[in-house]
Protein backbone atom coordinates (compact mmCIF):
# COMPACT_ATOMS: atom_id res chain seq x y z
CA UNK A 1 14.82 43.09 -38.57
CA UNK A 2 17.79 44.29 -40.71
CA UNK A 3 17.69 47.80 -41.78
CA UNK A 4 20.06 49.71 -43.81
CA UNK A 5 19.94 53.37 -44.56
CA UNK A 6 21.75 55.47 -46.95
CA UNK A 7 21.99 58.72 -47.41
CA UNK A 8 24.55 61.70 -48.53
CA UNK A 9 23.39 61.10 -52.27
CA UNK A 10 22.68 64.26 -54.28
CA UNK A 11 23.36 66.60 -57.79
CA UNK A 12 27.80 67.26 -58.34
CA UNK A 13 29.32 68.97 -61.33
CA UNK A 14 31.93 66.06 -62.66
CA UNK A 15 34.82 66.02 -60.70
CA UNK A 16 33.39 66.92 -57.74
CA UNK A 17 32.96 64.31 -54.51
CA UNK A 18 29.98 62.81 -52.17
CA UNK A 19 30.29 61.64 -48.99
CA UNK A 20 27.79 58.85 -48.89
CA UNK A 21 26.60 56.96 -45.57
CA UNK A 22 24.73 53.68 -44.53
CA UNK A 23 23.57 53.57 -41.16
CA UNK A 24 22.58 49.60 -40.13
CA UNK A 25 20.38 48.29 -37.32
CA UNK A 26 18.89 44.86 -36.67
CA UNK A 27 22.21 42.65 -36.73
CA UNK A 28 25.87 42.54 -35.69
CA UNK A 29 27.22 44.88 -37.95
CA UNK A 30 30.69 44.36 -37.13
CA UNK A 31 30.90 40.51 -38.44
CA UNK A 32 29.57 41.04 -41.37
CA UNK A 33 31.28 42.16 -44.72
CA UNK A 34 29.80 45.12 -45.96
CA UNK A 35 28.94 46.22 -49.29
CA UNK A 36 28.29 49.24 -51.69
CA UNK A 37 26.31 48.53 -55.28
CA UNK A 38 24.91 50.83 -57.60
CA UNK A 39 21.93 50.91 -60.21
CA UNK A 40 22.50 53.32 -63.14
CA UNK A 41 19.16 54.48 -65.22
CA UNK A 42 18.25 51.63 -67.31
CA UNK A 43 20.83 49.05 -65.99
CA UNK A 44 20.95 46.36 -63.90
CA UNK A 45 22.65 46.84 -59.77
CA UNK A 46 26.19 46.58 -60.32
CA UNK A 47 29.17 45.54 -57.58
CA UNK A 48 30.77 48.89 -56.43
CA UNK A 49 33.32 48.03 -53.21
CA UNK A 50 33.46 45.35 -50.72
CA UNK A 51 34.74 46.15 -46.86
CA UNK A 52 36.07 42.81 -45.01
CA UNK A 53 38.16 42.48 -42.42
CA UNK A 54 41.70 43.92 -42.96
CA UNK A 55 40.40 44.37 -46.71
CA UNK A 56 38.89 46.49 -49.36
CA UNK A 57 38.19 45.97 -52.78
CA UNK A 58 36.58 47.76 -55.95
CA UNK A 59 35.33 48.25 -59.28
CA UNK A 60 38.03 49.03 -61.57
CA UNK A 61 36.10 52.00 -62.76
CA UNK A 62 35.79 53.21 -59.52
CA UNK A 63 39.51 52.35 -57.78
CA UNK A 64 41.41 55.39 -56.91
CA UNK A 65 38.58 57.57 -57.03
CA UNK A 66 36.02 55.69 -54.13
CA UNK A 67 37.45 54.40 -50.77
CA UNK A 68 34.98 52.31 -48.61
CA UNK A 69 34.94 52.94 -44.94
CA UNK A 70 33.09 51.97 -41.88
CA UNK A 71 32.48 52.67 -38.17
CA UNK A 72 31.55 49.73 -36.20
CA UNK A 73 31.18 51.95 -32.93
CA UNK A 74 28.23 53.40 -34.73
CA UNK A 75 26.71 51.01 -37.50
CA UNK A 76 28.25 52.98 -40.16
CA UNK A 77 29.20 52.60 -43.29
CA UNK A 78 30.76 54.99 -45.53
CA UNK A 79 31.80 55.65 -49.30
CA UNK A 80 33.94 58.68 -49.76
CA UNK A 81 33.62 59.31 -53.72
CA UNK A 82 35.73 61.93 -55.25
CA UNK A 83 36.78 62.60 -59.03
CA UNK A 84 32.87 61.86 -59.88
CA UNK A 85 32.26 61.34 -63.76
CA UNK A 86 28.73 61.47 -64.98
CA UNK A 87 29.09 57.68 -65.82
CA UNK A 88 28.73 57.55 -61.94
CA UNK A 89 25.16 58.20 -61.91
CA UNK A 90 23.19 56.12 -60.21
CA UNK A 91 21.24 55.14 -57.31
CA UNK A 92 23.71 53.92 -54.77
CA UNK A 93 23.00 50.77 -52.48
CA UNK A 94 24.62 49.37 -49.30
CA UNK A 95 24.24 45.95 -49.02
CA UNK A 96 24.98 42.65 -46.51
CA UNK A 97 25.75 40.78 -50.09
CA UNK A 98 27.49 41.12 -53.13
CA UNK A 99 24.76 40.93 -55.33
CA UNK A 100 22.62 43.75 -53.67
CA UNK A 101 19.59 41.15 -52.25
CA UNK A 102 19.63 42.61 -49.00
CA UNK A 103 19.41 46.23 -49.16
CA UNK A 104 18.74 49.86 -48.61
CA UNK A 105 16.30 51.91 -50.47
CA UNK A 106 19.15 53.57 -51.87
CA UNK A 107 19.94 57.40 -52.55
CA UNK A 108 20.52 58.95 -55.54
CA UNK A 109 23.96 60.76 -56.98
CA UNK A 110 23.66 62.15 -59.83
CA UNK A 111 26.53 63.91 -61.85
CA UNK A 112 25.68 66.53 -64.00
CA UNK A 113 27.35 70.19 -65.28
């Protein structure tokens, strides 16, 4: 059974950073692309960053400022975020696809002064 995990979400002033993580279990992590998405309060899940092999990519919004990471000696995956805004809000995701179908339970960053 696939199970993904996040956590390392929580309350920043703006401009502040979050380390989040994704800890996944239940298939071969390392062959799969990897993926972070994010649902902000009355929105739909929206694409954050994509890890593939030998490649990253990202929201515009969110390029310079996020870097997607990952650990395939321990399931891992990571999103360092730093220069938060408060239009980063949301509950953040790690997912197997794009579109956020197969998922986490997701933890929630919230930026706030």
């Amino acid at each position: 059974e696939v199970q993904l995990v996040e956590s390392g979400g929580g309350l920043v002033q703006p401009g502040g950073s979050l380390r989040l993580s994704c800890a996944a279990s239940g298939f071969r992590f390392s062959s799969y692309d990897m993926y972070w998405v994010r649902q902000a309060p009355g929105k739909g899940l929206e694409w954050v960053s994509t890890i593939s092999i030998g490649a990253t990519y990202y929201l515009n919004s969110v390029k310079g400022r996020f870097t997607i990471s990952r650990d395939n000696a321990k399931n891992t995956l990571y999103l360092q975020m730093n220069s938060l805004r408060t239009e980063d809000t949301a509950v953040y995701y790690c997912a197997t696809d794009s579109r956020g179908t197969r998922r986490g339970q997701g933890t929630q960053v919230t930026v706030s002064s």
